[in-house]
Protein backbone atom coordinates (compact mmCIF):
# COMPACT_ATOMS: atom_id res chain seq x y z
CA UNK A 1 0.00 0.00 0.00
CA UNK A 2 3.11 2.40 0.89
CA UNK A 3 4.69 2.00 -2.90
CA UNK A 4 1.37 2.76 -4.24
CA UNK A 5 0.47 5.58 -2.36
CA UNK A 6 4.36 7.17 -3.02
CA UNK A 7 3.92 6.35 -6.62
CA UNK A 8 0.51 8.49 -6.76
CA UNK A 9 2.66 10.99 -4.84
CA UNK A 10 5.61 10.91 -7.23
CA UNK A 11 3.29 11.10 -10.31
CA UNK A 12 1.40 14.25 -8.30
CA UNK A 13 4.50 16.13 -8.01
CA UNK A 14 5.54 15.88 -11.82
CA UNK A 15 5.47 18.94 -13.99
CA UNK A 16 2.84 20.21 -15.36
CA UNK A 17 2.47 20.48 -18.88
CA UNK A 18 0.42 21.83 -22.12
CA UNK A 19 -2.25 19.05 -22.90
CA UNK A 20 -3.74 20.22 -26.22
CA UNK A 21 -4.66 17.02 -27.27
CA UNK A 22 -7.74 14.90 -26.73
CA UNK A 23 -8.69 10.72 -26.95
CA UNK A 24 -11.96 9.70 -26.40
CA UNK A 25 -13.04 6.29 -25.85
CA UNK A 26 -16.14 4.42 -25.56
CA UNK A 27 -16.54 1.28 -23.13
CA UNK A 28 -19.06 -0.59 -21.29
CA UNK A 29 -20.22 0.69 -17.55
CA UNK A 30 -18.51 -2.48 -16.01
CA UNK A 31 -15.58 -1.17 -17.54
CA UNK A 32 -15.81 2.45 -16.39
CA UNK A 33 -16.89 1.23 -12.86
CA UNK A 34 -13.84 -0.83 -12.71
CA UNK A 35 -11.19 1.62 -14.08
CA UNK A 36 -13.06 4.27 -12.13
CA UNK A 37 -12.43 2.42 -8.95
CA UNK A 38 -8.85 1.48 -9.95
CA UNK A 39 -7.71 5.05 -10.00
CA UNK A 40 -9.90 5.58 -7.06
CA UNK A 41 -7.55 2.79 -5.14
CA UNK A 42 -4.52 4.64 -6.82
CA UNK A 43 -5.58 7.98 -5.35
CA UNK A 44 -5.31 9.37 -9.14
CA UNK A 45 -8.40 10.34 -10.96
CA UNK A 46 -9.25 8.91 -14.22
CA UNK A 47 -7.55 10.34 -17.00
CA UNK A 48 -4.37 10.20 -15.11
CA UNK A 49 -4.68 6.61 -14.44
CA UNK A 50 -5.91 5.51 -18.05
CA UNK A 51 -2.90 7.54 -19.43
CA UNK A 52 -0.39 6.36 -16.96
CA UNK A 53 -1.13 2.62 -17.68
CA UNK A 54 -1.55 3.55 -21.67
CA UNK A 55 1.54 5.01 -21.15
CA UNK A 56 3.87 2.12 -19.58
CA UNK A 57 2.16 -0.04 -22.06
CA UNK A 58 2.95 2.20 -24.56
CA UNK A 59 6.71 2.10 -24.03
CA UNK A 60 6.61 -1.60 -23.53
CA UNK A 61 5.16 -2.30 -26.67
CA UNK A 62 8.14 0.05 -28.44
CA UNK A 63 10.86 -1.16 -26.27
CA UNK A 64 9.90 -4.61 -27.33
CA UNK A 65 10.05 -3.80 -31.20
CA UNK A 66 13.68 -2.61 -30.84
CA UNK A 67 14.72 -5.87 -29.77
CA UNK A 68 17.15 -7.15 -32.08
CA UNK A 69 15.99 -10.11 -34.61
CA UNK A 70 18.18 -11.79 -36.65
CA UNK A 71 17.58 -13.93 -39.61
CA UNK A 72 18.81 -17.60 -38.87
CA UNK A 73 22.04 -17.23 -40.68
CA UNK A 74 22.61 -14.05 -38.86
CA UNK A 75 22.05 -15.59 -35.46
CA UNK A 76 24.77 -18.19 -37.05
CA UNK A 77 26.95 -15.62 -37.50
CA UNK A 78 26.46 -13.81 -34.38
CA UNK A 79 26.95 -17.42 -32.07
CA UNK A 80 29.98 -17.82 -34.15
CA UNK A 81 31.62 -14.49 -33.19
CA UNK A 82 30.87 -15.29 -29.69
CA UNK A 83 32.26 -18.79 -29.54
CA UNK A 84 36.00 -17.70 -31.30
CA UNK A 85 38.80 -17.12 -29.09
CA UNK A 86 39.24 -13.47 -29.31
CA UNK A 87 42.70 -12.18 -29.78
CA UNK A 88 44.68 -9.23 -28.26
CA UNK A 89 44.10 -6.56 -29.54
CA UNK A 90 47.75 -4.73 -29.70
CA UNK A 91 46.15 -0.79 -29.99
CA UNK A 92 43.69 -1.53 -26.89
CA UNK A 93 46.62 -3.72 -24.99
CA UNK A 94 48.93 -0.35 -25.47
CA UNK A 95 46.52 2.08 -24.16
CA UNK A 96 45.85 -0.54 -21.12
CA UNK A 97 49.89 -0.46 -20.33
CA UNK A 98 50.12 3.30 -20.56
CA UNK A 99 47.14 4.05 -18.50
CA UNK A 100 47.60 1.61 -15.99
CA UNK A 101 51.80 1.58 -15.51
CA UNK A 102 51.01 -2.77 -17.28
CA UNK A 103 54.43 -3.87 -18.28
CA UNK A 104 52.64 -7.37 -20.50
CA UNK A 105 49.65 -8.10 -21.31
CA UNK A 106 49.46 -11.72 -21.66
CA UNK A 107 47.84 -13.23 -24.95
């Protein structure tokens, strides 16, 4: 109940800012009565509520579609990479002995 009640608090304390825009939506009275209460529970009233879940949906949905997919010889490719014994790299092991006073860097 605390976490709730400081997220409603957090969310109350962000800035305001120019809504111009408008959605409008049409549902059944269970469903108002039950998104109604929701944000009731919440302590948010109802557009805040329907946006704030719309919202982390919302981002979910596009954090999902930058996922990277790979065709299946790409994912070949990719496990491949992964699997090789990488090598030293003699730029990167130079930089490590100058920055850190490294006399060898083993192979």
């Amino acid at each position: 109940m605390y976490i709730q009640s400081a997220y409603a608090e957090v969310l109350r304390r962000q800035p305001m800012t120019t809504k111009t825009e408008r959605i409008n939506v049409r549902c059944s009275e269970d469903s108002l009565k039950l998104l109604r209460d929701a944000a009731e529970l919440q302590g948010q009233d109802l557009t805040s509520f329907i946006m704030g879940a719309s919202l982390e949906r919302a981002r979910a949905v596009m954090a999902e579609e930058r996922v990277l997919r790979l065709s299946p010889a790409e994912l070949l490719q990719v496990e491949s990479a992964l699997e090789s014994e990488a090598g030293v790299n003699p730029q990167l092991a130079a930089l490590v002995r100058a920055v850190h006073g490294v006399q060898h860097v083993s192979t």
